[in-house]
Protein backbone atom coordinates (compact mmCIF):
# COMPACT_ATOMS: atom_id res chain seq x y z
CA UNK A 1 -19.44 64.04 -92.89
CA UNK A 2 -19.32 66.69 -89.67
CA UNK A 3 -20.10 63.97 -87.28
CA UNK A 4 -18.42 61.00 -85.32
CA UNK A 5 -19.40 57.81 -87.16
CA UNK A 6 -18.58 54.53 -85.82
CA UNK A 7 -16.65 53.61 -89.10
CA UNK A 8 -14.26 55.87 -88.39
CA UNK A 9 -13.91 55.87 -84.29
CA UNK A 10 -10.06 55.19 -83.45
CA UNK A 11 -9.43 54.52 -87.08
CA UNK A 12 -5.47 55.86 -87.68
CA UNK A 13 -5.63 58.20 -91.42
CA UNK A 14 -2.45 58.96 -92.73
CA UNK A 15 -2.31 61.70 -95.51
CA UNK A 16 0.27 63.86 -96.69
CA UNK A 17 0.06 67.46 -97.80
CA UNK A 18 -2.10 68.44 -94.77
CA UNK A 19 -1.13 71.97 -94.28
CA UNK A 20 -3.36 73.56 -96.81
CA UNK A 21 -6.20 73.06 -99.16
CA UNK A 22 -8.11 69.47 -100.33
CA UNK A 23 -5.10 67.96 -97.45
CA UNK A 24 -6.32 70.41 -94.61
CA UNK A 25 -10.25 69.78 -95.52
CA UNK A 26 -9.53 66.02 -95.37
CA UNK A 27 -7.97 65.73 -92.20
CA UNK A 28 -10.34 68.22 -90.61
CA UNK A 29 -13.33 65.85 -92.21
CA UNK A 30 -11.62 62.67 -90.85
CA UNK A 31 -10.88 64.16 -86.92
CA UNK A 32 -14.71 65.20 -87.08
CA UNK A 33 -15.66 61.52 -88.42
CA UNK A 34 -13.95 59.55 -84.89
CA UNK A 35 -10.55 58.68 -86.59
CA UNK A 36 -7.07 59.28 -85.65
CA UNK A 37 -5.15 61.53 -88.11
CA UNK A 38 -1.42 62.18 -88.69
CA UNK A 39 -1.04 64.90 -90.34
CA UNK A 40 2.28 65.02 -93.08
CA UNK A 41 3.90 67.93 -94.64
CA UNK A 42 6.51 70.02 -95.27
CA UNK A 43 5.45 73.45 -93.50
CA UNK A 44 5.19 73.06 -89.68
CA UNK A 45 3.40 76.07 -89.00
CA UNK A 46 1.24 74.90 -91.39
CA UNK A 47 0.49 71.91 -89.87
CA UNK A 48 0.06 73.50 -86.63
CA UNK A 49 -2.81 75.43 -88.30
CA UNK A 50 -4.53 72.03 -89.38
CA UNK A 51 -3.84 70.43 -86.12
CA UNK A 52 -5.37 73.04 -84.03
CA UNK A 53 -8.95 72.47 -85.74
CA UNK A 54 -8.90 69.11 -83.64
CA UNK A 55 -7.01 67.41 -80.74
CA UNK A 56 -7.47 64.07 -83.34
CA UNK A 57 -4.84 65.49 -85.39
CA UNK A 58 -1.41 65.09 -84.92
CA UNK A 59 1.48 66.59 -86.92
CA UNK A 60 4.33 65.01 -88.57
CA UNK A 61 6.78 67.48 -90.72
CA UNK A 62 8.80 65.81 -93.23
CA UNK A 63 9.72 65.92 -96.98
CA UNK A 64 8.04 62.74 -98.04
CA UNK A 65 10.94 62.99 -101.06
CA UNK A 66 13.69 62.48 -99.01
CA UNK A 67 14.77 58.60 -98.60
CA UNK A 68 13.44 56.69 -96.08
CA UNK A 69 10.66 59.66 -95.15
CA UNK A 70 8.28 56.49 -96.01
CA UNK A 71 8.80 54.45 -93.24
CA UNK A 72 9.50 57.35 -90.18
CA UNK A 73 5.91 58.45 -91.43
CA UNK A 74 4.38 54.77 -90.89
CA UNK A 75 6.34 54.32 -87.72
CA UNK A 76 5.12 58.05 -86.29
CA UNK A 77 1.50 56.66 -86.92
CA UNK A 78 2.21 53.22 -85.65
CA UNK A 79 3.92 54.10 -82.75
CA UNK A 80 1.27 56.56 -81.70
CA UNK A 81 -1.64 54.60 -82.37
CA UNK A 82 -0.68 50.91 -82.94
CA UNK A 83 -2.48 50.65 -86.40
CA UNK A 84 -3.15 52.29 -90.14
CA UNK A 85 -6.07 51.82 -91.09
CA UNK A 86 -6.18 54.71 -94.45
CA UNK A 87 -3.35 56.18 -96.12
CA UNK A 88 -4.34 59.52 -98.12
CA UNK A 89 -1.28 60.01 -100.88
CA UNK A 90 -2.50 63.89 -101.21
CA UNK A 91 1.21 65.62 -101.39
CA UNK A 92 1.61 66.79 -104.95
CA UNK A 93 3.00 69.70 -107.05
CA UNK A 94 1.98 71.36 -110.23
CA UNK A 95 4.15 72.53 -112.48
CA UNK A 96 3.84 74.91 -115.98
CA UNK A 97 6.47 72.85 -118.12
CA UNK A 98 5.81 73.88 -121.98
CA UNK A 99 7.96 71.53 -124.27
CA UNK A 100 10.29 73.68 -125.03
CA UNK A 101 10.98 74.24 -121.60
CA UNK A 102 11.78 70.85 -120.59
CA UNK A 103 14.74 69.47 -118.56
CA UNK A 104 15.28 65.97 -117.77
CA UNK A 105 15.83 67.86 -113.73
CA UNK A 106 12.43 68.99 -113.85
CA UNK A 107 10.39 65.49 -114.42
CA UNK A 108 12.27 64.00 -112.33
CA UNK A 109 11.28 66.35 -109.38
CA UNK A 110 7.59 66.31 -110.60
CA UNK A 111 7.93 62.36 -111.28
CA UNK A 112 9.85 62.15 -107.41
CA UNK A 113 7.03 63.69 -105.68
CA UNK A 114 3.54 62.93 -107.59
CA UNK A 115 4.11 59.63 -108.36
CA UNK A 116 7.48 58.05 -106.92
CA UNK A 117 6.73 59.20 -103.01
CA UNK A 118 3.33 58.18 -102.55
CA UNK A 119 4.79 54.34 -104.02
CA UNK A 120 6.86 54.63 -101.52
CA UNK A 121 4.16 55.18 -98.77
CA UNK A 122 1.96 52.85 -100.24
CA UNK A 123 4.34 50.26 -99.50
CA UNK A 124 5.39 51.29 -96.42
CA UNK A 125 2.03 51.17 -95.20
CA UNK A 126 1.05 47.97 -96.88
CA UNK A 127 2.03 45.31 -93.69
CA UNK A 128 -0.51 47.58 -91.44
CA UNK A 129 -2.61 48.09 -94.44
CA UNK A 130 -2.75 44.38 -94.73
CA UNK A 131 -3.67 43.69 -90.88
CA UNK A 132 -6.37 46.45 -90.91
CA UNK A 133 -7.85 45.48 -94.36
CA UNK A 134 -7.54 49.11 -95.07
CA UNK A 135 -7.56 51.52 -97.58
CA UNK A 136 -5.60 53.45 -99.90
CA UNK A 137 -7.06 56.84 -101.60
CA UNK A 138 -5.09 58.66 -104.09
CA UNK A 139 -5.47 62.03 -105.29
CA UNK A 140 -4.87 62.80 -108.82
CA UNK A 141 -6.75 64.99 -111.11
CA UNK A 142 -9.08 65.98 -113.80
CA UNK A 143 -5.58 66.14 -115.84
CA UNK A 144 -4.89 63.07 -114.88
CA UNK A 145 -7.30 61.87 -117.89
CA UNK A 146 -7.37 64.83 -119.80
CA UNK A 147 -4.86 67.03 -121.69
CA UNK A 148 -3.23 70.07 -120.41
CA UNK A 149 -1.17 71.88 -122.57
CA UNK A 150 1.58 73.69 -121.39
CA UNK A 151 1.57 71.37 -118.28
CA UNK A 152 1.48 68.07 -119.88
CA UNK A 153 4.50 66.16 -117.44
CA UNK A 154 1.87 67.06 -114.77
CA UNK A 155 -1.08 66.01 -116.46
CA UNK A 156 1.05 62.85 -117.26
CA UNK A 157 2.26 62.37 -113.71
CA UNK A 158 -1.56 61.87 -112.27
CA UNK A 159 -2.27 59.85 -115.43
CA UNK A 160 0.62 57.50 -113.76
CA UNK A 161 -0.79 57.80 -110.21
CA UNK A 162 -4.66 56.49 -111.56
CA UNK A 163 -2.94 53.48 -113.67
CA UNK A 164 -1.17 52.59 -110.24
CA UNK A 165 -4.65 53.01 -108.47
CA UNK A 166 -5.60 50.69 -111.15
CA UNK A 167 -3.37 48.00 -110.49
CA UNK A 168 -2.58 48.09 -106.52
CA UNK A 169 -6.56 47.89 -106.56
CA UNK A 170 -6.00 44.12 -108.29
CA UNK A 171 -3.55 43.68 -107.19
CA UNK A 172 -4.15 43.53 -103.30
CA UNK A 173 -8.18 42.63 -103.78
CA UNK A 174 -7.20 39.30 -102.38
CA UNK A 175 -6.08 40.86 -99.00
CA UNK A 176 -9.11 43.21 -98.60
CA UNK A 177 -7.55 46.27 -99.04
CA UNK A 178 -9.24 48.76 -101.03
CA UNK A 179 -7.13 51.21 -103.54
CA UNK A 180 -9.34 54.16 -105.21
CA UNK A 181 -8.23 57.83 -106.59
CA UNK A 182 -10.83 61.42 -106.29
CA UNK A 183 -9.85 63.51 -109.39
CA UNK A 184 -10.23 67.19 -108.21
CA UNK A 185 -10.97 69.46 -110.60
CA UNK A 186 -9.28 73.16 -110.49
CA UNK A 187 -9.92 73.85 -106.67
CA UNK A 188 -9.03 77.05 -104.34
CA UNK A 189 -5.39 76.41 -102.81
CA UNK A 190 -2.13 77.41 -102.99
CA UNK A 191 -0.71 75.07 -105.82
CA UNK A 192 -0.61 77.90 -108.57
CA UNK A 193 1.79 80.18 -106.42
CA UNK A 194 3.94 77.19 -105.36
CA UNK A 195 3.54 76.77 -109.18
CA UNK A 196 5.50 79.88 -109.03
CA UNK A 197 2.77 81.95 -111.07
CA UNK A 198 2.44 85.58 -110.51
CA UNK A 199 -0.92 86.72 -108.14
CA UNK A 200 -2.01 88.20 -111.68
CA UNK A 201 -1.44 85.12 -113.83
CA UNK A 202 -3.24 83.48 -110.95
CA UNK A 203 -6.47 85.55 -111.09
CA UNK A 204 -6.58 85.27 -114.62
CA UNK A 205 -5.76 81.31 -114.64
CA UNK A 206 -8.84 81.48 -111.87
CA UNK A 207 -11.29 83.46 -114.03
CA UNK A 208 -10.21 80.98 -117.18
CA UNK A 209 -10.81 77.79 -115.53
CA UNK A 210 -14.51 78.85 -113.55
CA UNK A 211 -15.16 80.23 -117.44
CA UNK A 212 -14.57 76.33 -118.57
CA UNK A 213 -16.57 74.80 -115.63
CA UNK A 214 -19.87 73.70 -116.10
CA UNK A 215 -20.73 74.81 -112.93
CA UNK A 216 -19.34 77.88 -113.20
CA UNK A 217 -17.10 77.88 -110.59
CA UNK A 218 -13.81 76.50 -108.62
CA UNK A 219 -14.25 73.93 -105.98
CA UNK A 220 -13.79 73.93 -102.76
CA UNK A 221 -11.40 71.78 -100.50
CA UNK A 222 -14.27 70.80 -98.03
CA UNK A 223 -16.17 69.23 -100.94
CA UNK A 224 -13.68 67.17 -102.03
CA UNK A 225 -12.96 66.19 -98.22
CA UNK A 226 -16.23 65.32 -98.44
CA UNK A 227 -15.89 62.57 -101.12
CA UNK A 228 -12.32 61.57 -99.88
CA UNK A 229 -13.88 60.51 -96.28
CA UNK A 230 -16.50 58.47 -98.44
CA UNK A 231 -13.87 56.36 -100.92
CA UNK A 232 -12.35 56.08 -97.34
CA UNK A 233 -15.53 54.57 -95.40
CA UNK A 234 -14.70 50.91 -94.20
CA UNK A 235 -18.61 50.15 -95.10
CA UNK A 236 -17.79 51.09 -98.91
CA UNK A 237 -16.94 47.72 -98.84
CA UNK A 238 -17.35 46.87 -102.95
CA UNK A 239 -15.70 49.74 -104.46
CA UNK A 240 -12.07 49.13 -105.70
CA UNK A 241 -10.16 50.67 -108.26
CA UNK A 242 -12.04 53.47 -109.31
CA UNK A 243 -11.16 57.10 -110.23
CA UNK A 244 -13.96 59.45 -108.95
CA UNK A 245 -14.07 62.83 -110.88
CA UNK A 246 -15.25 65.99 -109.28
CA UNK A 247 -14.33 68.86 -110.92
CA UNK A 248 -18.01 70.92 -111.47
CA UNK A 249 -18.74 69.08 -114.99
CA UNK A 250 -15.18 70.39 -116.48
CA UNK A 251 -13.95 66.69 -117.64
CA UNK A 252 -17.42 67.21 -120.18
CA UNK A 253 -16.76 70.43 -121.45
């Protein structure tokens, strides 16, 4: 979606992890759809990169981690624009965690921001979410329903975000608001070197996972933008609590 469509016109978007990759695409996709986007992450000058695509982006650093980060986000985006209409729980970290190489430290920092922040948003946003009839999309993974070894705690973290997707989708059906997940498979980012890998463990962990993919290749953040302005789309009015995969075929292979 590259045009303005009257779904979206002075809609408010909320969604976290906007300074790079499937985050950036999204709110980039949204701005050029009409809607109103705050942009949340970590890195300003990051977010200063996504904003300047479009004046329909605004920025909003914060560690969505930290307590009470929830509710300043909602407030930036209420106070700015008077209403939520989609919240976009993107933020999320990868992490290489063999068995043997597991502290009690480490899932709870993978636990704090993949599944125990974007609660946190969710129900933040929920009152606003509740006047608008709005949406919430979350972004998990092809791990999310299928093994990774080596990185299971993160495999087991999105697993946790689609069984809340799950259940916030029944849960809040009676109120019209609309909870779905997009499972990205491997796409080009920078989550492997905030993963901390090596630029040659990278290339090869690239070259491995295109090798695996049906299609032959990684994704790209504007395609799953793509599909994350569609779960999004106030006129996909009968579609609740669904994970979408798109990850090139890899979830068959």
């Amino acid at each position: 979606m590259t045009s303005q469509s009257p779904e979206f016109t002075d809609r408010t978007v909320v969604i976290t992890g906007a300074g790079s990759g499937i985050g950036r695409a999204s709110a980039i996709a949204f701005a050029q759809a009409g809607a109103h986007v705050l942009a949340v992450g970590r890195r300003t000058d990051a977010l200063e990169e996504t904003a300047a695509e479009s004046p329909r982006i605004a920025v909003h650093p914060a560690d969505i981690r930290v307590p009470g980060a929830a509710e300043e986000v909602v407030r930036v985006a209420i106070d700015r624009w008077g209403h939520l209409d989609v919240l976009v729980n993107n933020a999320g970290a990868t992490k290489v965690m063999p068995l043997a190489d597991t502290t009690a430290e480490s899932i709870a920092a993978l636990f704090d921001l993949n599944v125990t922040a974007p609660s946190l948003l969710a129900c933040a946003a929920l009152p606003h979410l509740r006047r608008a009839r709005g949406s919430i999309l979350n972004i998990s993974s092809t791990f999310g329903h299928r093994p990774l070894p080596g990185a299971a705690h993160y495999a087991a973290s999105k697993a946790a975000l689609e069984q809340l997707t799950r259940s916030w989708a029944v849960e809040l059906a009676a109120e019209g608001i609309r909870v779905n997940a997009l499972a990205p498979g491997p796409t080009e980012s920078q989550a492997l070197a905030a993963a901390g890998l090596s630029s040659t463990v990278i290339e090869q962990v690239k070259r491995d996972e295109a090798a695996r993919i049906p299609l032959g290749r990684r994704g790209e953040p504007a395609e799953v933008a793509a599909w994350v302005v569609r779960l999004a789309d106030p006129s996909t009015t009968w579609l609740t609590g669904q994970i979408l995969t798109i990850d090139g075929g890899l979830e068959l292979a």
